[in-house]
Protein backbone atom coordinates (compact mmCIF):
# COMPACT_ATOMS: atom_id res chain seq x y z
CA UNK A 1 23.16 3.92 -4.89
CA UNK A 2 23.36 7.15 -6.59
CA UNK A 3 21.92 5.09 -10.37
CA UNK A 4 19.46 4.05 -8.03
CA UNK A 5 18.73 7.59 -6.89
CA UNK A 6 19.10 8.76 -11.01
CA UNK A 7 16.85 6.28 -12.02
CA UNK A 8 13.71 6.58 -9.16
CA UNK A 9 14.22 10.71 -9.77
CA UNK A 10 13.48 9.59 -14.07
CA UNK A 11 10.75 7.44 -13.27
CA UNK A 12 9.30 9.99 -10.52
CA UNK A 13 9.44 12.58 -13.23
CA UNK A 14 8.05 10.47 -15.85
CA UNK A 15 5.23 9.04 -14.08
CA UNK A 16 4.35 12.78 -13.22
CA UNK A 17 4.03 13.39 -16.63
CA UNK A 18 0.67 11.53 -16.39
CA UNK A 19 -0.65 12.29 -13.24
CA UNK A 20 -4.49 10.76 -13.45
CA UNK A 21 -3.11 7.36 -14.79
CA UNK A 22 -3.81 5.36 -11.69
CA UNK A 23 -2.05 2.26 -13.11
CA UNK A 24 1.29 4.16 -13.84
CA UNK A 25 0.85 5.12 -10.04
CA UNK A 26 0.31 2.38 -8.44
CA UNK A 27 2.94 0.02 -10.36
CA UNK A 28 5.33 3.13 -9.29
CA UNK A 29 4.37 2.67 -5.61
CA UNK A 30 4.64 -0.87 -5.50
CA UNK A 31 8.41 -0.76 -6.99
CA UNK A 32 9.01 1.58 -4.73
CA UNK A 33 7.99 -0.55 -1.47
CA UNK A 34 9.96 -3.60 -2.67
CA UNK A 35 12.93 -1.13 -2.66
CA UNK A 36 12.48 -0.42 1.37
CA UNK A 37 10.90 3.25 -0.11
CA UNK A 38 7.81 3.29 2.06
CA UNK A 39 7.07 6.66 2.52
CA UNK A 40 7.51 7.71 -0.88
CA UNK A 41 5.26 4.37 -1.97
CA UNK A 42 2.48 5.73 0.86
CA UNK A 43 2.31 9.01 -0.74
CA UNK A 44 1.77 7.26 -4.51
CA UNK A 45 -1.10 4.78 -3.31
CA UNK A 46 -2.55 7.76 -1.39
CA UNK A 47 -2.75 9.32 -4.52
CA UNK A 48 -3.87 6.36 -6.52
CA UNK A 49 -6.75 5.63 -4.45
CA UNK A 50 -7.92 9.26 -5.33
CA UNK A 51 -8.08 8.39 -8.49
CA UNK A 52 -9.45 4.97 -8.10
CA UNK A 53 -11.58 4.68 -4.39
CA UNK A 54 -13.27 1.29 -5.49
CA UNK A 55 -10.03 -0.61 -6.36
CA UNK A 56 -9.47 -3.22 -3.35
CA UNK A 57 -5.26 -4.07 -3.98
CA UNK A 58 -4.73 -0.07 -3.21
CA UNK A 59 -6.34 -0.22 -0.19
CA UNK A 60 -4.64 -3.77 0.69
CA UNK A 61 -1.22 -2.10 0.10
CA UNK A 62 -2.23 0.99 2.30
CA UNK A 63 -2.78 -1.29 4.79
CA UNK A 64 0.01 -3.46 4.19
CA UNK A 65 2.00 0.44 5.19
CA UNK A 66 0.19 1.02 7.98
CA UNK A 67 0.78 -2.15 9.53
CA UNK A 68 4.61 -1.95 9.00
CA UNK A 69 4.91 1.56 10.58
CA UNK A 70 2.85 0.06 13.60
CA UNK A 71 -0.61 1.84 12.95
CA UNK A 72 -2.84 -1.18 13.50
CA UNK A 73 -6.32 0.83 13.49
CA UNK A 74 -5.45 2.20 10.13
CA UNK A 75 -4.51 -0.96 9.33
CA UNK A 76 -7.36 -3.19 9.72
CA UNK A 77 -9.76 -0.15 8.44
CA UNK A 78 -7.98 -0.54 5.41
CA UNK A 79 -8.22 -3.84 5.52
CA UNK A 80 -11.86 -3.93 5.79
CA UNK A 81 -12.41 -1.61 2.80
CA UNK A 82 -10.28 -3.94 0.37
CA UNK A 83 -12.35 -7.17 1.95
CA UNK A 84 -16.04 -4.56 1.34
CA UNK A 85 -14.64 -4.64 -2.71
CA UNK A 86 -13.27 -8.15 -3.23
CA UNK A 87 -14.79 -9.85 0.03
CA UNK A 88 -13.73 -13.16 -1.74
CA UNK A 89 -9.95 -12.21 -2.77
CA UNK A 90 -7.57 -15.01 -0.68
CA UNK A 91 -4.62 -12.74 -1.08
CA UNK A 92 -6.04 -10.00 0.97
CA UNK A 93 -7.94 -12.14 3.29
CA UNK A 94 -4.46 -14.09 3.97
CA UNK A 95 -2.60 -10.51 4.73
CA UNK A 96 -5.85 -9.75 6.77
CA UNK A 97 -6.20 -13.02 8.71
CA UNK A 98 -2.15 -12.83 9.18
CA UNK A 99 -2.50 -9.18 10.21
CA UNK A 100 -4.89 -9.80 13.30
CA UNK A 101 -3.18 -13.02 14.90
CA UNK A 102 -0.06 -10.67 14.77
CA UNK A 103 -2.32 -8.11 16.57
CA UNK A 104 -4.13 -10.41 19.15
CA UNK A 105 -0.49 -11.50 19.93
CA UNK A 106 0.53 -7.90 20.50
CA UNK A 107 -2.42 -7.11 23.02
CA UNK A 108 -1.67 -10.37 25.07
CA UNK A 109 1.84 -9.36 25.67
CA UNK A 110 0.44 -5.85 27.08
């Protein structure tokens, strides 16, 4: 645990070493989720999609968050912004399609 710890602090300093590289930013963010580091990957896509509005797997991911911490309007709007850049991308349109059955089933329950 504490390498882990060493090692995110040495990437966290090295990837702020380039702040407007977008790329650096967003592979950072998306290590980060698949190590249960949600929060911390929220903050770097937030910060990548300031860099890069039009880029469709940012906004996918930032919805990807908001779905896990239960914000489902967030959720879909992001969504819907990755589907307005790559309308066509089956990827996001499989997260999307998966994201609203599991919110139709939630409302039914009510």
């Amino acid at each position: 645990m504490k390498h882990t710890l060493i090692l995110i602090g040495t990437i966290f300093v090295l990837v702020s070493c380039h702040p407007n590289n977008f790329k650096t930013e967003f592979d950072f963010a998306n290590k980060l989720a698949q190590q249960g580091l949600w929060k911390e990957a929220h903050f770097r896509w937030e910060k990548a999609v300031t860099q890069e509005k039009e880029t469709a797997a940012i906004h996918n991911n930032l919805a990807i968050y908001y779905e896990k911490i239960g914000k489902s309007e967030k959720a879909e709007a992001a969504y819907k912004k990755a589907l307005k850049l790559e309308p066509q991308n089956k990827y996001i349109l499989s997260n999307y399609k998966k994201f609203k059955e599991k919110d139709e089933k939630k409302k039914n329950e009510k």
